[in-house]
N, C-alpha and C. Protein backbone atom coordinates (compact mmCIF):
# COMPACT_ATOMS: atom_id res chain seq x y z
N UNK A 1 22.08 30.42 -70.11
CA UNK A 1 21.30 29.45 -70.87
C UNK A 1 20.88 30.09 -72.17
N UNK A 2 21.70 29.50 -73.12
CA UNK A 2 20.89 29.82 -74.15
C UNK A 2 20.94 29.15 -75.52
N UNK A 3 20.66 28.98 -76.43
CA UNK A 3 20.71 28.37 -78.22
C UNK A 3 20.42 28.53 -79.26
N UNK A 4 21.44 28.50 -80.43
CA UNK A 4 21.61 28.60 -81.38
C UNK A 4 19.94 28.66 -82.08
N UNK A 5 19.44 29.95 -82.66
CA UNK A 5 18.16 29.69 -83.59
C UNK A 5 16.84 29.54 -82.58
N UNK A 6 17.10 29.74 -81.49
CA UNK A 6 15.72 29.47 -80.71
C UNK A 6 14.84 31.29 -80.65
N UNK A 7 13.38 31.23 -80.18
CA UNK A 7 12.95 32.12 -80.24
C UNK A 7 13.51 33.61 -79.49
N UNK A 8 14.73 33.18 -78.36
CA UNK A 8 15.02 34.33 -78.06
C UNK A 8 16.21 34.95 -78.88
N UNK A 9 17.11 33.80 -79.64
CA UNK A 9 18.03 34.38 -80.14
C UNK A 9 17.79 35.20 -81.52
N UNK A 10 16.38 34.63 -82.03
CA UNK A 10 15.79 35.44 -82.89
C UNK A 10 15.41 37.01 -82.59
N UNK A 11 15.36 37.12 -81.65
CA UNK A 11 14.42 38.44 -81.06
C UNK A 11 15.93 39.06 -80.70
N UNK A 12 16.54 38.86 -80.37
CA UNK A 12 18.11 39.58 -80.21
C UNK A 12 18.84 39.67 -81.39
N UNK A 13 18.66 39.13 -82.33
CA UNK A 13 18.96 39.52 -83.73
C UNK A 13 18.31 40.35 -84.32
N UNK A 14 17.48 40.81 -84.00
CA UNK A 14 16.70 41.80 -84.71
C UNK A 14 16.94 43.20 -83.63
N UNK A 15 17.42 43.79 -84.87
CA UNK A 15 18.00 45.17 -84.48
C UNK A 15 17.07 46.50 -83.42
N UNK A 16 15.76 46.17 -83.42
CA UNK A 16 14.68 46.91 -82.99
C UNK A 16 14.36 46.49 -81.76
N UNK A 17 14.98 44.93 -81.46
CA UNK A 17 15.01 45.10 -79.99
C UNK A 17 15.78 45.18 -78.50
N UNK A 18 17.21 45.02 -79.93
CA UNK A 18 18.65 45.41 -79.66
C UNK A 18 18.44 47.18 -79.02
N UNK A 19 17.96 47.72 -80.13
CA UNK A 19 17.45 49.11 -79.51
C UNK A 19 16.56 49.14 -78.63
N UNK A 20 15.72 48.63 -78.38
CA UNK A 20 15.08 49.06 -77.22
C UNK A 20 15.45 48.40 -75.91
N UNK A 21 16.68 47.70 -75.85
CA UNK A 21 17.10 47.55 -74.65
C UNK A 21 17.62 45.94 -74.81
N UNK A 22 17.40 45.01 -75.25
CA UNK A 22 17.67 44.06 -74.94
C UNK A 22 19.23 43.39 -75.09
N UNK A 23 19.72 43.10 -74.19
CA UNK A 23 21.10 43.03 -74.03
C UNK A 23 21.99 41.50 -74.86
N UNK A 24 21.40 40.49 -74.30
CA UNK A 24 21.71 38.99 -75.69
C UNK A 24 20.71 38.38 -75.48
N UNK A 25 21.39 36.82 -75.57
CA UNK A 25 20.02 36.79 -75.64
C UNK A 25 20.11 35.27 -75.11
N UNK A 26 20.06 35.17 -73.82
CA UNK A 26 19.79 34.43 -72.66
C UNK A 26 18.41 34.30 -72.22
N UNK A 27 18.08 33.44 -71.36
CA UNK A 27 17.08 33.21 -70.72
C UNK A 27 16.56 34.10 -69.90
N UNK A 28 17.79 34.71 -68.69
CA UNK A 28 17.16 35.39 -67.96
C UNK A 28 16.95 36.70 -68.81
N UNK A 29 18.01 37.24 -69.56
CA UNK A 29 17.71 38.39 -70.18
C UNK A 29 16.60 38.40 -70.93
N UNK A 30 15.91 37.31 -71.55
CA UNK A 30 14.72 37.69 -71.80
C UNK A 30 13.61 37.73 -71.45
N UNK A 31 14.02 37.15 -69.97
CA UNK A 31 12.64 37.22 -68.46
C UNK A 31 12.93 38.95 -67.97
N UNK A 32 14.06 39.34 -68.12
CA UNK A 32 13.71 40.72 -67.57
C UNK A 32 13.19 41.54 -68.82
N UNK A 33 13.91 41.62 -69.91
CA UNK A 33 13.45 42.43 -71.09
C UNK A 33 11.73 42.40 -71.39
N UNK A 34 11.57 40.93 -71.83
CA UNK A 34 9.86 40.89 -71.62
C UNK A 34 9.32 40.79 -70.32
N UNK A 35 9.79 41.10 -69.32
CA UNK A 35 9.15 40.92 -68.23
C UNK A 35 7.86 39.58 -68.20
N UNK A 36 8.96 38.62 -67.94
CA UNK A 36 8.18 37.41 -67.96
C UNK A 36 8.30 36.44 -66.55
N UNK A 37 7.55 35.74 -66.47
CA UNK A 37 8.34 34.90 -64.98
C UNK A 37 8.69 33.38 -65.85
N UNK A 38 9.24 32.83 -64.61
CA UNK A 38 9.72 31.79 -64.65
C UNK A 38 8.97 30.85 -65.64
N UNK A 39 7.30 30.32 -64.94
CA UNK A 39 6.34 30.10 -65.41
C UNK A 39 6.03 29.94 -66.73
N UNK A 40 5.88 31.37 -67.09
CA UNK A 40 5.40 32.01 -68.38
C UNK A 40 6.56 32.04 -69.47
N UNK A 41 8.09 31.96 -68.95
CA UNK A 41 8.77 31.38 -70.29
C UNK A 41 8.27 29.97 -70.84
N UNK A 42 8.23 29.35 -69.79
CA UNK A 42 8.55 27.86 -69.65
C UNK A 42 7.11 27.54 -70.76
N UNK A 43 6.09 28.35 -70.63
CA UNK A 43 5.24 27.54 -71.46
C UNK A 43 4.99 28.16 -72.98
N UNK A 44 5.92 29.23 -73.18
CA UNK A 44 6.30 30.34 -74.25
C UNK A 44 7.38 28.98 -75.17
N UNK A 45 9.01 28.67 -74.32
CA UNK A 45 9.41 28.43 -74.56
C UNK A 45 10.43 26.98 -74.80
N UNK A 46 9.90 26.60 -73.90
CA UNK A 46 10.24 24.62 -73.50
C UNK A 46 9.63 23.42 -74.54
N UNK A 47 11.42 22.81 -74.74
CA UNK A 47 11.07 22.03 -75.31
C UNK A 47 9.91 20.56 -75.01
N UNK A 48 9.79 20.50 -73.75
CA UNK A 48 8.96 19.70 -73.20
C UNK A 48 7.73 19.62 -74.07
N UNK A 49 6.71 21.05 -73.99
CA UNK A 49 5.35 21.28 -74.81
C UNK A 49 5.86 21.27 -76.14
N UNK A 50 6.69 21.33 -76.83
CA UNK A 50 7.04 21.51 -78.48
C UNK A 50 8.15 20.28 -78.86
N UNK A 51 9.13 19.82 -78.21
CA UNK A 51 10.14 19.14 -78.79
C UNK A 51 11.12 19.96 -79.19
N UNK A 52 12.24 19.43 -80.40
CA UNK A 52 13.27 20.60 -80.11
C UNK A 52 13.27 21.34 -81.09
N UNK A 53 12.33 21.94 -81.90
CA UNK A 53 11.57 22.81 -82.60
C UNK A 53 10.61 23.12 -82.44
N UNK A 54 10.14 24.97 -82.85
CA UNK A 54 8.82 25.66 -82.54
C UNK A 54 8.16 26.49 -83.52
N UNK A 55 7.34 26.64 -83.91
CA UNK A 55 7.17 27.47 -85.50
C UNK A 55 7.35 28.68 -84.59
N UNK A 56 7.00 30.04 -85.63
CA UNK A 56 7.06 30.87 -85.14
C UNK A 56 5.36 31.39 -84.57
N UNK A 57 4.57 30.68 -85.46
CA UNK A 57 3.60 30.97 -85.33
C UNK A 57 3.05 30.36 -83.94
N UNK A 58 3.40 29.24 -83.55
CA UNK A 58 2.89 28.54 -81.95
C UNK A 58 3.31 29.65 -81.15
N UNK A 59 4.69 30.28 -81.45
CA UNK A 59 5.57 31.04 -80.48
C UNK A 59 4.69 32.15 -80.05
N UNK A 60 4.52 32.95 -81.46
CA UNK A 60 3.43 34.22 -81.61
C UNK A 60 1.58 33.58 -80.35
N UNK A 61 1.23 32.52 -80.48
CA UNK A 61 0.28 32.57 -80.49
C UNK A 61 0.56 32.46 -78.67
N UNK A 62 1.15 31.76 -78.04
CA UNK A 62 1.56 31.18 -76.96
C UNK A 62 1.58 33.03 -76.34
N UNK A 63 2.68 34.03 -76.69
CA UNK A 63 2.73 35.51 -76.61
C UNK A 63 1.78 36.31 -76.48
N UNK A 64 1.00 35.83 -77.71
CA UNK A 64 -0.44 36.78 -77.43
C UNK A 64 -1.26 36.49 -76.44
N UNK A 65 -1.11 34.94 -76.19
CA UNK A 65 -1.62 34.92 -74.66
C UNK A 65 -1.54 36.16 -73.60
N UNK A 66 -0.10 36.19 -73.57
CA UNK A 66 0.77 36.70 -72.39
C UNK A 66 0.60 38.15 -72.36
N UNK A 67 0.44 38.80 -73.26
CA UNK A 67 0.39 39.79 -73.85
C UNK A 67 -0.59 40.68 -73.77
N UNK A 68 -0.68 41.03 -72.27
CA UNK A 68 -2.42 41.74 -71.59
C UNK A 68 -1.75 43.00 -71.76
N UNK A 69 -0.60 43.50 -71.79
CA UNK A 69 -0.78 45.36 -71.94
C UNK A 69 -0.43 45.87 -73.38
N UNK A 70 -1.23 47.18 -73.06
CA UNK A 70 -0.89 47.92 -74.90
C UNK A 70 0.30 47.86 -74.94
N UNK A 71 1.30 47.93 -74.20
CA UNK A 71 3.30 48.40 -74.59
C UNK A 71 3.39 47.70 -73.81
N UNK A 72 4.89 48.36 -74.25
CA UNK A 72 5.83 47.23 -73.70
C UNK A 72 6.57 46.23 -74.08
N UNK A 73 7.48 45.39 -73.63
CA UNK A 73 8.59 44.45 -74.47
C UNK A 73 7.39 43.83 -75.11
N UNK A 74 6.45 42.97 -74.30
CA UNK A 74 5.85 41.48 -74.47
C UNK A 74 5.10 42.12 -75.94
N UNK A 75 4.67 43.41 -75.61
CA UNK A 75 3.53 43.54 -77.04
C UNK A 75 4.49 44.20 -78.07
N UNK A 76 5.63 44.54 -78.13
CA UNK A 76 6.26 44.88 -79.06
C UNK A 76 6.45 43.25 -79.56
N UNK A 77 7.26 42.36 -78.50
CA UNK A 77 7.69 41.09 -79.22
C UNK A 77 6.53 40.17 -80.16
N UNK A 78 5.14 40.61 -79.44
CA UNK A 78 3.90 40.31 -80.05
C UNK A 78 3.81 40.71 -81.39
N UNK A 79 3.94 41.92 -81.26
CA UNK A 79 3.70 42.08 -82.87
C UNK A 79 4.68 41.99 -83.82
N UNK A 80 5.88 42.08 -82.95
CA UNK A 80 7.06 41.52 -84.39
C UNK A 80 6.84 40.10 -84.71
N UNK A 81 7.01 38.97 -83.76
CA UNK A 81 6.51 37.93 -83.91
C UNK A 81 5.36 37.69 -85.25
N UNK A 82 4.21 38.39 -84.89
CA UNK A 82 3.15 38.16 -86.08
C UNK A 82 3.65 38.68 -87.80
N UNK A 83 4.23 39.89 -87.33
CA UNK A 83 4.79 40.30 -88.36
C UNK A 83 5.36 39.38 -89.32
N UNK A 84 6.45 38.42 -88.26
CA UNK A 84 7.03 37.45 -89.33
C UNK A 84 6.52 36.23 -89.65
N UNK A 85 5.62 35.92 -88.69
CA UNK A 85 4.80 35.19 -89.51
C UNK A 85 3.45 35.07 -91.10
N UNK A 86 3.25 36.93 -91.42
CA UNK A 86 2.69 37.03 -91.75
C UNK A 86 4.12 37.11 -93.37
N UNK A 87 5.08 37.59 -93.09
CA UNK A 87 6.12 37.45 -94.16
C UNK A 87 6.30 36.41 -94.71
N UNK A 88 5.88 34.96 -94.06
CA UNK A 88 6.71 33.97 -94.79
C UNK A 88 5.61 33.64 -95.46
């Protein structure tokens, strides 16, 4: 499962998390990489709560939820996330 421009294929395009492990950029691969559950994509990432677009900034904010430890995928993806929101 996966699509063109959505928040995971963003995060697999970026070379920093290509390095730190993340393999493409599928669904499940990004439930194991961020260590996420089922659950917790679904309300990260479904079009249901958003439609079939998501800023990046809902994305970021939805993350920081999720995002209870200092390291790790979820708080690395946390702060790249903000990062690019703070670029545009």
């Amino acid at each position: 499962m996966r699509g063109d421009q959505s928040p995971i294929t963003v995060a697999f395009e970026d070379g920093l998390f290509r390095a730190e492990g993340l393999r493409n950029d599928t669904y499940g691969e990004a439930k194991r990489f961020f260590e996420l559950s089922d659950r917790q994509l679904h309300k990260v990432l479904c079009h249901c709560h958003f439609g079939p677009t998501v800023s990046a900034e809902l994305v970021s904010e939805r993350v920081a939820r999720l995002a209870n430890k200092p390291t790790g995928p979820l708080a690395r993806a946390w702060r790249a996330l903000i990062s690019l929101g703070q670029s545009s």
